[in-house]
C-alpha atoms as a PDB file:
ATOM      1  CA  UNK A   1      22.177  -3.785  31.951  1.00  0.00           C
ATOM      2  CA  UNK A   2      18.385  -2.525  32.162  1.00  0.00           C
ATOM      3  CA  UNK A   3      17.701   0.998  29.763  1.00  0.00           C
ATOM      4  CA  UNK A   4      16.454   3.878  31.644  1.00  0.00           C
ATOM      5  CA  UNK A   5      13.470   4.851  29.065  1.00  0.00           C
ATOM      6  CA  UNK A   6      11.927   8.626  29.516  1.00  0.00           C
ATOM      7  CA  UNK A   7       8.622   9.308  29.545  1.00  0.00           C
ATOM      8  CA  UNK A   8       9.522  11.341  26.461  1.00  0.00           C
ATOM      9  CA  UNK A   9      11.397   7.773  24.640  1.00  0.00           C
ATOM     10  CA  UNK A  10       8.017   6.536  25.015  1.00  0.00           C
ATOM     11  CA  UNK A  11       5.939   9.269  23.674  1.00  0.00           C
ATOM     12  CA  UNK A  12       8.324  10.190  20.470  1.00  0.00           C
ATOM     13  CA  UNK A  13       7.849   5.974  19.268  1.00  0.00           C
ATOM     14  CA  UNK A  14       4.497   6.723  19.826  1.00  0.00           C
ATOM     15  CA  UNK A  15       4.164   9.518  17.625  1.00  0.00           C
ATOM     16  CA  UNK A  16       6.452   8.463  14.853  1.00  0.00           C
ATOM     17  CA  UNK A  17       3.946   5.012  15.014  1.00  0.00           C
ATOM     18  CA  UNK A  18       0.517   5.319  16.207  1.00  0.00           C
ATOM     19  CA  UNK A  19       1.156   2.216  18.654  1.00  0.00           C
ATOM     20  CA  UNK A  20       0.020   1.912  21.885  1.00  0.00           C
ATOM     21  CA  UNK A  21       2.140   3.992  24.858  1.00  0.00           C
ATOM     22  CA  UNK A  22       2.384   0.324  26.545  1.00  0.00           C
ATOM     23  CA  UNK A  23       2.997  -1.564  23.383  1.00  0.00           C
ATOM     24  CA  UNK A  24       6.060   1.421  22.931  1.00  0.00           C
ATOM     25  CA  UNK A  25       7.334   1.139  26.005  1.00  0.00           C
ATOM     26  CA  UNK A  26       7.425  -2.650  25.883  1.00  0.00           C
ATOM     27  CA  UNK A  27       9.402  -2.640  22.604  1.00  0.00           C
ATOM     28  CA  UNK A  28      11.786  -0.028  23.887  1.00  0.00           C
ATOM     29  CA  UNK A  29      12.526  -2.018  26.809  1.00  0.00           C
ATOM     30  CA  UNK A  30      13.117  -4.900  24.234  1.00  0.00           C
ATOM     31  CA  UNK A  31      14.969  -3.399  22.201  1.00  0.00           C
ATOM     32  CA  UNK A  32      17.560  -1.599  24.530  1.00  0.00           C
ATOM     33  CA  UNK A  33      15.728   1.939  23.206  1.00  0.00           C
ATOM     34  CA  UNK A  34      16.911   1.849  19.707  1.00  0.00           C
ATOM     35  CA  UNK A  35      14.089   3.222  18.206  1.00  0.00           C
ATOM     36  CA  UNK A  36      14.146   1.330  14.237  1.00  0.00           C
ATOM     37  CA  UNK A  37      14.299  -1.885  16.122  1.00  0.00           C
ATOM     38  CA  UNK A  38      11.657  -1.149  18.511  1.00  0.00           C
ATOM     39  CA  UNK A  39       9.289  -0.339  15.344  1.00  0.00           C
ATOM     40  CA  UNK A  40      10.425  -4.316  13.768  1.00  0.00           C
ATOM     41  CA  UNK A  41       9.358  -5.258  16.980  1.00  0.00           C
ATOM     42  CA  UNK A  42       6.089  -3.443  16.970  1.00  0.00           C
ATOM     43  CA  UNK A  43       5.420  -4.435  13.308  1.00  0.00           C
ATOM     44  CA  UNK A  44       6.270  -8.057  14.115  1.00  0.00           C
ATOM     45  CA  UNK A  45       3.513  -8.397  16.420  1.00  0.00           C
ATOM     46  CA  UNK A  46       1.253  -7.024  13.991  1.00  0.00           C
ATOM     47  CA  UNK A  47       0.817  -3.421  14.755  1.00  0.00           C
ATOM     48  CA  UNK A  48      -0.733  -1.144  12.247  1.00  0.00           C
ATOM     49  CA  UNK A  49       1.690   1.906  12.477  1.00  0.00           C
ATOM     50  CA  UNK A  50       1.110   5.123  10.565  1.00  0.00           C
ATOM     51  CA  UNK A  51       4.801   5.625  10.610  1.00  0.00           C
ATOM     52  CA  UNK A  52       5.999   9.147  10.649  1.00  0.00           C
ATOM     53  CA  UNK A  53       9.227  10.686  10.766  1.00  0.00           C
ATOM     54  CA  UNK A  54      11.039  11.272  14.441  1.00  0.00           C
ATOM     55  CA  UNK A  55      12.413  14.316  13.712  1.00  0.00           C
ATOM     56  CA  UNK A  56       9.883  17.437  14.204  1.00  0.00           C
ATOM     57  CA  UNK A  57      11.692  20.301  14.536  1.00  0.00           C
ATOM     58  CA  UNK A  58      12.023  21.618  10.888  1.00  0.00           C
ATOM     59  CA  UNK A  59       8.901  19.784   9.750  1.00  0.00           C
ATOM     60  CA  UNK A  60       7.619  22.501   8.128  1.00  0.00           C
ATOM     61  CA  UNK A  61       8.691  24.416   4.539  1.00  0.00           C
ATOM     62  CA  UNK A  62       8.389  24.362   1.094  1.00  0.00           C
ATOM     63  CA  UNK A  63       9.616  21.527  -1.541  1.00  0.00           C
ATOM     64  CA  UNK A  64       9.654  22.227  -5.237  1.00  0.00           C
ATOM     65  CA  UNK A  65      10.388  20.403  -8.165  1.00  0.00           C
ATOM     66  CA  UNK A  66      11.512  21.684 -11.280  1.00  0.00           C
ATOM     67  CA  UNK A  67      12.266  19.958 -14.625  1.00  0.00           C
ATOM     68  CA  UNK A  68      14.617  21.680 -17.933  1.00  0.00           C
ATOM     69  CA  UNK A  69      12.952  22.955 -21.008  1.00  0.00           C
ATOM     70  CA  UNK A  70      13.712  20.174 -23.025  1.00  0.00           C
ATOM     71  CA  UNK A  71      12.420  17.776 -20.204  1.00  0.00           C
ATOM     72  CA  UNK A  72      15.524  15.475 -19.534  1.00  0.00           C
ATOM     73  CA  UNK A  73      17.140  16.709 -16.405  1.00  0.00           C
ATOM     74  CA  UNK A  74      15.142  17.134 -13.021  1.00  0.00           C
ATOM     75  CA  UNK A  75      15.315  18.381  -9.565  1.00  0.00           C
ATOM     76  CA  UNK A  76      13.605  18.451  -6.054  1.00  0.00           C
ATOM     77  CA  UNK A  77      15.029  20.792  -3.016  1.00  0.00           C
ATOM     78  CA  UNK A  78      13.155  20.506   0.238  1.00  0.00           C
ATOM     79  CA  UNK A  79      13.718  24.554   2.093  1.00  0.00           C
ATOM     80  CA  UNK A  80      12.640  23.682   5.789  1.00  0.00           C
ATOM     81  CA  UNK A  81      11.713  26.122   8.526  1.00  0.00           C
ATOM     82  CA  UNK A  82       9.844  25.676  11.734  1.00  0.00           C
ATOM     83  CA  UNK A  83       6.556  27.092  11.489  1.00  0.00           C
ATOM     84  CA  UNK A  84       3.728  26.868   8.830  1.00  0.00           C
ATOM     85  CA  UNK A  85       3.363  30.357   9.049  1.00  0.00           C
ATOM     86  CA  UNK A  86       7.135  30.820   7.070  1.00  0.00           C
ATOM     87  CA  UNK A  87       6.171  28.015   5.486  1.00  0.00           C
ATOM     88  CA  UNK A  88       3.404  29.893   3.591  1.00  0.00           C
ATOM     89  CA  UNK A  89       5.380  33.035   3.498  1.00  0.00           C
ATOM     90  CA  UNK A  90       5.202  34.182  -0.521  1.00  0.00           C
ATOM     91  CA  UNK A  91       9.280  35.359   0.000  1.00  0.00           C
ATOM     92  CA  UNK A  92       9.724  31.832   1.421  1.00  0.00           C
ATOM     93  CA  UNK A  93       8.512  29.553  -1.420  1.00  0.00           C
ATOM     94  CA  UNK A  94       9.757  32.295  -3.692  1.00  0.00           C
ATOM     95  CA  UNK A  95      13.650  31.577  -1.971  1.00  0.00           C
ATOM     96  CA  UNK A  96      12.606  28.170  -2.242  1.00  0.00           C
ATOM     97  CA  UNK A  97      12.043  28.155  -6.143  1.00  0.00           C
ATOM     98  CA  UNK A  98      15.250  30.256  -6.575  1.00  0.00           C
ATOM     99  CA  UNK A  99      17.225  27.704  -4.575  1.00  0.00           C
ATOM    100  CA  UNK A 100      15.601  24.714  -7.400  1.00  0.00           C
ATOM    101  CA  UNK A 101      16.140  26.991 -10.541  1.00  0.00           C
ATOM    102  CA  UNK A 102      19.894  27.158  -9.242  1.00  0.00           C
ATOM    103  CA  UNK A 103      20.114  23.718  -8.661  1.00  0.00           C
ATOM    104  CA  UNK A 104      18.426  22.721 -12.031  1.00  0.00           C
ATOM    105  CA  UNK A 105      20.480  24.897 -13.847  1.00  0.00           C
ATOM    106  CA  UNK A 106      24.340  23.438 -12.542  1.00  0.00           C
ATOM    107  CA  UNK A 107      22.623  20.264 -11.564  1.00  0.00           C
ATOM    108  CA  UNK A 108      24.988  19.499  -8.441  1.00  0.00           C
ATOM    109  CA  UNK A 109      25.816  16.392  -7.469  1.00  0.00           C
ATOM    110  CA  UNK A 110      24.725  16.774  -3.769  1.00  0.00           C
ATOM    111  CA  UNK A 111      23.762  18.804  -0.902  1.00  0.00           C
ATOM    112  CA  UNK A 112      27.004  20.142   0.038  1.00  0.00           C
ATOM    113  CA  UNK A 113      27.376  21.286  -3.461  1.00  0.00           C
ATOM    114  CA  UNK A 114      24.371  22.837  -3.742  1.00  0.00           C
ATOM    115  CA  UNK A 115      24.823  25.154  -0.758  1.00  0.00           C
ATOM    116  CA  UNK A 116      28.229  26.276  -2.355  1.00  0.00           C
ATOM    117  CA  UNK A 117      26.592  27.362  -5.839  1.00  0.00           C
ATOM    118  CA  UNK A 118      27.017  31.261  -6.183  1.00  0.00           C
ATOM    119  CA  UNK A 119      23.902  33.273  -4.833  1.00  0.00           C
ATOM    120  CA  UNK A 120      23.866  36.756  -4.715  1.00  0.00           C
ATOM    121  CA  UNK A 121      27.754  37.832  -4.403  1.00  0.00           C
ATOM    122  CA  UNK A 122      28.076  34.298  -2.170  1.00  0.00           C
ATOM    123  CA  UNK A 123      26.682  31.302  -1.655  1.00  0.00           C
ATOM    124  CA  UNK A 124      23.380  29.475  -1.636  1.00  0.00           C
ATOM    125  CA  UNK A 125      24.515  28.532   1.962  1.00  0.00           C
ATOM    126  CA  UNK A 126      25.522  32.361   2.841  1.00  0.00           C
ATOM    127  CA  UNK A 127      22.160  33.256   1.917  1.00  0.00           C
ATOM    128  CA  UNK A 128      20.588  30.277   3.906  1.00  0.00           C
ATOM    129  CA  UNK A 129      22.411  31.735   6.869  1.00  0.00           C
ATOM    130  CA  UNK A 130      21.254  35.367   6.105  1.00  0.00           C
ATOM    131  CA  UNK A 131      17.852  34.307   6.183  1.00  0.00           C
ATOM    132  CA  UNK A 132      17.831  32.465   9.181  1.00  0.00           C
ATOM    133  CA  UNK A 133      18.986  36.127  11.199  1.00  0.00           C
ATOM    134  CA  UNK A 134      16.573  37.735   9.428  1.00  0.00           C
ATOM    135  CA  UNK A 135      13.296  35.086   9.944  1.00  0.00           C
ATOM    136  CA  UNK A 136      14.914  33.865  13.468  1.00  0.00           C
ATOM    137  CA  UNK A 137      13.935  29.933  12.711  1.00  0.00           C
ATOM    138  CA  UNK A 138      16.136  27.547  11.729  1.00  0.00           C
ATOM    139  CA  UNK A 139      16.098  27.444   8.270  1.00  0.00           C
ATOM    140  CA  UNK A 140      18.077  24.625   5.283  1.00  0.00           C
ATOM    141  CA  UNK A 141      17.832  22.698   2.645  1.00  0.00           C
ATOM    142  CA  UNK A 142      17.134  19.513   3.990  1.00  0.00           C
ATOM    143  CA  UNK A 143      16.911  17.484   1.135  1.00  0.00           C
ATOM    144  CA  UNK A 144      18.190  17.341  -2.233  1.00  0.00           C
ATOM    145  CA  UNK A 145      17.627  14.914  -5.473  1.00  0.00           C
ATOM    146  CA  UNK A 146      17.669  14.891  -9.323  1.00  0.00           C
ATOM    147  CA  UNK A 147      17.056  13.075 -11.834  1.00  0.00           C
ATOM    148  CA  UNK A 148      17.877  12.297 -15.678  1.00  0.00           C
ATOM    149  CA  UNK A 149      16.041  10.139 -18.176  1.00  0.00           C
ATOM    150  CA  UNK A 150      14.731  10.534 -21.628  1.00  0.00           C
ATOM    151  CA  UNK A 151      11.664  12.455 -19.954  1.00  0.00           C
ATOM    152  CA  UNK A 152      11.474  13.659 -16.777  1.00  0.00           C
ATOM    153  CA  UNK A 153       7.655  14.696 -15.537  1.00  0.00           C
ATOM    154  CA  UNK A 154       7.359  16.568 -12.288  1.00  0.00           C
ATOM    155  CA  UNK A 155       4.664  17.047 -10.084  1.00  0.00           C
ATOM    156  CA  UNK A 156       4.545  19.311  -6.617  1.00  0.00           C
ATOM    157  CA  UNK A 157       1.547  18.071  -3.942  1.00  0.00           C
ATOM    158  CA  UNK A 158      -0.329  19.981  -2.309  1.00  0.00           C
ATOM    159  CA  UNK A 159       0.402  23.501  -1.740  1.00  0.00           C
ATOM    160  CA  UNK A 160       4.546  22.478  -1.938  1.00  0.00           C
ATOM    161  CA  UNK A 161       4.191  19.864   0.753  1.00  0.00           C
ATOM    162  CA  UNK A 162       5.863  17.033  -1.360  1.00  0.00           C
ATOM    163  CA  UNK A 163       7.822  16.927  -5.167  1.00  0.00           C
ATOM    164  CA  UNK A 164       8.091  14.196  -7.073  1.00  0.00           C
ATOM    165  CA  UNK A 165       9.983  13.584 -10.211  1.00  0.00           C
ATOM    166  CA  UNK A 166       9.030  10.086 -12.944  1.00  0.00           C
ATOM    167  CA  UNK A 167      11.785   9.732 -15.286  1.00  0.00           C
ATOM    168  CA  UNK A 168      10.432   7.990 -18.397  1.00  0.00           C
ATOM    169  CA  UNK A 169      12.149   5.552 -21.273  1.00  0.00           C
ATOM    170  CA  UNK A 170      10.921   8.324 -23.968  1.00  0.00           C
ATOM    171  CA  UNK A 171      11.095  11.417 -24.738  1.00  0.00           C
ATOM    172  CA  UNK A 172       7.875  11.980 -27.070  1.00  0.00           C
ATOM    173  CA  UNK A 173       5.575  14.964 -25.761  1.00  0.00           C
ATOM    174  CA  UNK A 174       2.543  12.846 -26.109  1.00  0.00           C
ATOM    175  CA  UNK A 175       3.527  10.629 -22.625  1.00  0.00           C
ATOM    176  CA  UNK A 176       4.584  13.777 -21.049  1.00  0.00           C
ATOM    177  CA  UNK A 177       1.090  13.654 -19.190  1.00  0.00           C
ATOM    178  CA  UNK A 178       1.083   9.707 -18.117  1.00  0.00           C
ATOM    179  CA  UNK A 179       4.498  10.998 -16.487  1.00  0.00           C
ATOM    180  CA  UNK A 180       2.824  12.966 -14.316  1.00  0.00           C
ATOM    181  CA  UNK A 181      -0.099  10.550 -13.951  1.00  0.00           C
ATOM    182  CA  UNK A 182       2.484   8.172 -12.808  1.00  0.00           C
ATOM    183  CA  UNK A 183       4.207  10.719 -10.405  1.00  0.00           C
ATOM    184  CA  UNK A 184       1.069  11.935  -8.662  1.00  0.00           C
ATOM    185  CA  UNK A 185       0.573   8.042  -7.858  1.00  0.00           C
ATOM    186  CA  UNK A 186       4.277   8.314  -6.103  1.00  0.00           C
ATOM    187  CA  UNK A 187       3.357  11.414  -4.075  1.00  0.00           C
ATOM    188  CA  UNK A 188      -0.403   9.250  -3.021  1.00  0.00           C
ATOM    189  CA  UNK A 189       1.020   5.692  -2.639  1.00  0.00           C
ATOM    190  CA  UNK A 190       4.580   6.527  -1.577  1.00  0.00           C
ATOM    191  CA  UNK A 191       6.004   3.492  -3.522  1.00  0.00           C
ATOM    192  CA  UNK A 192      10.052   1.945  -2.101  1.00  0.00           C
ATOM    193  CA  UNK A 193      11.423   0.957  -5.448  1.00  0.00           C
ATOM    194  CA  UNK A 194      10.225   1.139  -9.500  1.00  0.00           C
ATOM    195  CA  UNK A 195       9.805  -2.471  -9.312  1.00  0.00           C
ATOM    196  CA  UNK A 196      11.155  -5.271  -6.780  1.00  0.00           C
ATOM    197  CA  UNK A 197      14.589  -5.737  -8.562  1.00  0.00           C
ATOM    198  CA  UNK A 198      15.094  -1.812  -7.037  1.00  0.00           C
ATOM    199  CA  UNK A 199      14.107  -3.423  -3.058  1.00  0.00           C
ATOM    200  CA  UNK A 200      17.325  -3.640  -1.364  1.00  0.00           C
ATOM    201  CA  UNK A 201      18.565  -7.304   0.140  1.00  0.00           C
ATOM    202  CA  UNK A 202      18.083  -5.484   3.665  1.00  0.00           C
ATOM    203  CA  UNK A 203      14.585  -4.526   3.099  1.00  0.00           C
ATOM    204  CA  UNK A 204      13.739  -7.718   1.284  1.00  0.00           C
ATOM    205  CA  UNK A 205      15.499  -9.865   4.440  1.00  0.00           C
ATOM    206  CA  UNK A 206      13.278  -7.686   6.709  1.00  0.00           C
ATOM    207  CA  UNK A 207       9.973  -8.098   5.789  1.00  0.00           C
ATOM    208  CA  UNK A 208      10.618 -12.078   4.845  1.00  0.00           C
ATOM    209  CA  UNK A 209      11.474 -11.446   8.993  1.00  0.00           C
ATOM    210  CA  UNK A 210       8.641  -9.912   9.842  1.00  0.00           C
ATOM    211  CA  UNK A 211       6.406 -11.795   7.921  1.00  0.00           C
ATOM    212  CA  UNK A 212       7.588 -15.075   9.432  1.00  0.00           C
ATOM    213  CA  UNK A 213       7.144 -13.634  12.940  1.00  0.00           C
ATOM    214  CA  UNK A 214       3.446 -12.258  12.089  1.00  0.00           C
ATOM    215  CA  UNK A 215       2.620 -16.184  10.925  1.00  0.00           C
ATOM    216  CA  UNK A 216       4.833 -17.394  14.175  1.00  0.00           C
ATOM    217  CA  UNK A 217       2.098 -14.861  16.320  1.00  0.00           C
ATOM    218  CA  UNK A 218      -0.616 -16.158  14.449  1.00  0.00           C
ATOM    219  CA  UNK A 219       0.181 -19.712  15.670  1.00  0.00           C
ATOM    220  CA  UNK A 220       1.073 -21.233  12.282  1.00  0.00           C
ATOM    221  CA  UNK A 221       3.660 -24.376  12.200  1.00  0.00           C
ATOM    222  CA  UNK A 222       7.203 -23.649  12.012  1.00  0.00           C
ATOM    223  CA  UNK A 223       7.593 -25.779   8.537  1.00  0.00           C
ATOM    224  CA  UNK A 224       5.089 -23.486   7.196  1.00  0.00           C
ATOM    225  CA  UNK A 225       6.552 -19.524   7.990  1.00  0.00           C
ATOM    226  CA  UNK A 226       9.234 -19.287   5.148  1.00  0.00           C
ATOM    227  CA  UNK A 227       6.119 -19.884   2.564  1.00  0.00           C
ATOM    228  CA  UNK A 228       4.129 -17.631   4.095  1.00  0.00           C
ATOM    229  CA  UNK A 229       6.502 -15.102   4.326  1.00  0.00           C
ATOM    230  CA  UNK A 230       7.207 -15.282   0.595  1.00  0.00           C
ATOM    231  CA  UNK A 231       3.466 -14.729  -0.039  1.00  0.00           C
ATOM    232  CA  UNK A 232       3.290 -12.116   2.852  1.00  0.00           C
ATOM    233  CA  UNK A 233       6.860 -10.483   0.384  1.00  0.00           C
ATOM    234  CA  UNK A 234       4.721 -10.926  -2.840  1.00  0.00           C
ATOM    235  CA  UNK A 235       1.891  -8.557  -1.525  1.00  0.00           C
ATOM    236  CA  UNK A 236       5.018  -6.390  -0.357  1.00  0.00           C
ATOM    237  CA  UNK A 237       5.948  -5.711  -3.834  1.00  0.00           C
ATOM    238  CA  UNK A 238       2.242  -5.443  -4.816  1.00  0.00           C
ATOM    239  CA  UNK A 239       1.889  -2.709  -2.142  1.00  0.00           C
ATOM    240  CA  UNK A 240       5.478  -1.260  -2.448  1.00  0.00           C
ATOM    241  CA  UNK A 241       6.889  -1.020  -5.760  1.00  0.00           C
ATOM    242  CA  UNK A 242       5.542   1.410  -8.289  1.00  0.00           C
ATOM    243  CA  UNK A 243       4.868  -0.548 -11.251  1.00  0.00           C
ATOM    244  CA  UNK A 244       3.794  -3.151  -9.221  1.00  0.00           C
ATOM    245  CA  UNK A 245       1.011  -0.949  -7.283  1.00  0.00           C
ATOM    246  CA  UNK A 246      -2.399  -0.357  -8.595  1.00  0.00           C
ATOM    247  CA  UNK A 247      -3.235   2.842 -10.446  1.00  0.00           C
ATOM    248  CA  UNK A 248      -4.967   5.210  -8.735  1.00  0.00           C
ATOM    249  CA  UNK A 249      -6.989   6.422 -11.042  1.00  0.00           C
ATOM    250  CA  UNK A 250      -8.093   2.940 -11.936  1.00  0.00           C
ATOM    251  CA  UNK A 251      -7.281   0.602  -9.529  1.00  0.00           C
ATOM    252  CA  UNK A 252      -8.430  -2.411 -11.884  1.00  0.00           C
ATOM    253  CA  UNK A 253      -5.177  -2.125 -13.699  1.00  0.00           C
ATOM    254  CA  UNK A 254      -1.205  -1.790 -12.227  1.00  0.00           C
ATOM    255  CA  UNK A 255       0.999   1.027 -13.106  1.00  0.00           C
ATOM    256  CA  UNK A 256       2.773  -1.091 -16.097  1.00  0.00           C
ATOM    257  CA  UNK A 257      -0.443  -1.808 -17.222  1.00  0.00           C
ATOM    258  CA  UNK A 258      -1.173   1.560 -17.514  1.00  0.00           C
ATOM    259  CA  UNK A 259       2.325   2.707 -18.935  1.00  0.00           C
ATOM    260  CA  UNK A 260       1.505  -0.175 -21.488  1.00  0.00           C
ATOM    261  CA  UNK A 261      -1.728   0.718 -22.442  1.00  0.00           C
ATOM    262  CA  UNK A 262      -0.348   3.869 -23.767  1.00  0.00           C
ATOM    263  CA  UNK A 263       2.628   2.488 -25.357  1.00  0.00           C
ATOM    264  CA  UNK A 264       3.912  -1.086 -25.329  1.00  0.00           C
ATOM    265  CA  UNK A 265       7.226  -0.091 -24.209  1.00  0.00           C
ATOM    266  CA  UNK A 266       6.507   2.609 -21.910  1.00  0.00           C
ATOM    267  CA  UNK A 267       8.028   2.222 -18.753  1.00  0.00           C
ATOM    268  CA  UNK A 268       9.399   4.117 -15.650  1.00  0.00           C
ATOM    269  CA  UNK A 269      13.074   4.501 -15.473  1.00  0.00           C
ATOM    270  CA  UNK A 270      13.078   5.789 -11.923  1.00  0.00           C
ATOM    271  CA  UNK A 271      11.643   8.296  -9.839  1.00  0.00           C
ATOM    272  CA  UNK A 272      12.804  10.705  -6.496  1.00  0.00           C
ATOM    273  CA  UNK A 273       9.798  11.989  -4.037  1.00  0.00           C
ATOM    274  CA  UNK A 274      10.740  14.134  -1.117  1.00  0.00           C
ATOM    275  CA  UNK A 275       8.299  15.440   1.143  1.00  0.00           C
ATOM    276  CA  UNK A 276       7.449  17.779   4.300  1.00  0.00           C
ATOM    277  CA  UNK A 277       7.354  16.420   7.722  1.00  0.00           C
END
């Protein structure tokens, strides 16, 4: 059975990868239109993609990330709205920040019970809905995380566009600062996992995939893809994993190094980035 692609298919792969519109509609076609397998298919044959999210409609808002007094509980809430201009709206990112203080101070589980925490004679969700009459966009909280360690440094990027907690394996004041170090590297480098035991099975089975089919398209033997797809899975983790990646402030030494170079024993424990867009 042939897909019927829109002109529109076409155009939203494009955006969310920076391919080609013939190299998008090719891999829709392959792919029967599903659009995460048409992006395999695009990476496969060696695409650069500067991947972006599909979804555009409540790209904008305001994400902050808030951390307790004594530093060992953590939270990020993403408040999306349509348009920059709410997005920069000082009663916006002040709703915002009243949404995280209420979230970092009953530290729900999720989502669902963040929206039902009491706000104003209701709910956080009653006053979500309030707002959206009164601003006429579409307005939520469209993500949600926290986080608990021995430390927990937080850092918000650029003008609220992305918050990022670091959870560290101690508490002294004196690492407080590589903390955030280490969590303006997550909101820069945009890491998958703390290290490559965190990469999932899935992921890990993916790009072994996708690096066997970039050597397959570069005409290497068949004996010789599963090796170069474990040293295509090394750089990977190199690239991918936080303590793995180099340090942006000094790129001759990794993250651990770094962490180490403070302290001996100073790692991260684990981290949660959410961001606009």
């Amino acid at each position: 059975m042939t897909t019927t692609l829109s002109a529109a298919d076409v155009k939203k792969l494009r955006d969310m990868t920076g391919a080609g519109m013939m190299d998008c509609k090719n891999a829709l076609e392959e792919t029967g239109g599903d659009f995460e397998k048409a992006v395999e298919v695009l990476r496969k044959k060696g695409q650069k993609l500067s991947l972006k999210r599909a979804d555009r409609e409540a790209k904008e808002g305001a994400v902050i990330a808030l951390v307790s007094d004594d530093k060992k509980k953590g939270v990020v809430v993403k408040l999306s709205c349509e348009t920059d201009f709410v997005s920069k709206n000082e009663d916006f990112v002040k709703l915002a920040r009243s949404f995280a203080q209420a979230a970092l101070n009953n530290f729900p589980a999720s989502t669902e019970e963040l929206l039902a925490l009491p706000y104003e004679n209701a709910t956080i969700g009653d006053k979500i809905t309030e707002q959206v009459g009164v601003i006429g966009e579409k307005i939520e909280i469209a993500a949600y995380a926290r986080l608990e360690s021995a430390q927990v440094a937080p850092y918000i990027h650029m003008g609220n566009r992305a918050g990022v907690l670091v959870g560290l394996n101690k508490a002294d004041a004196q690492y407080y600062d590589a903390g955030r170090d280490v969590a303006m590297q997550v909101a820069a480098m945009r890491p998958v996992a703390v290290d490559k035991d965190g990469v999932s099975a899935e992921m890990i089975e993916k790009e072994i995939e996708i690096g066997k089919e970039q050597a397959r398209q570069e005409g290497k033997p068949e004996a010789m893809l599963e090796k170069i797809a474990v040293g295509k899975l090394n750089k990977f983790y190199q690239e991918s994993t936080l303590l793995n990646q180099a340090f942006v402030k000094d790129s001759k030494q990794t993250v651990a190094q770094y962490l180490q170079s403070i302290d001996k024993d100073l790692t991260v424990t684990g981290f949660k980035h959410v961001e606009l867009g």
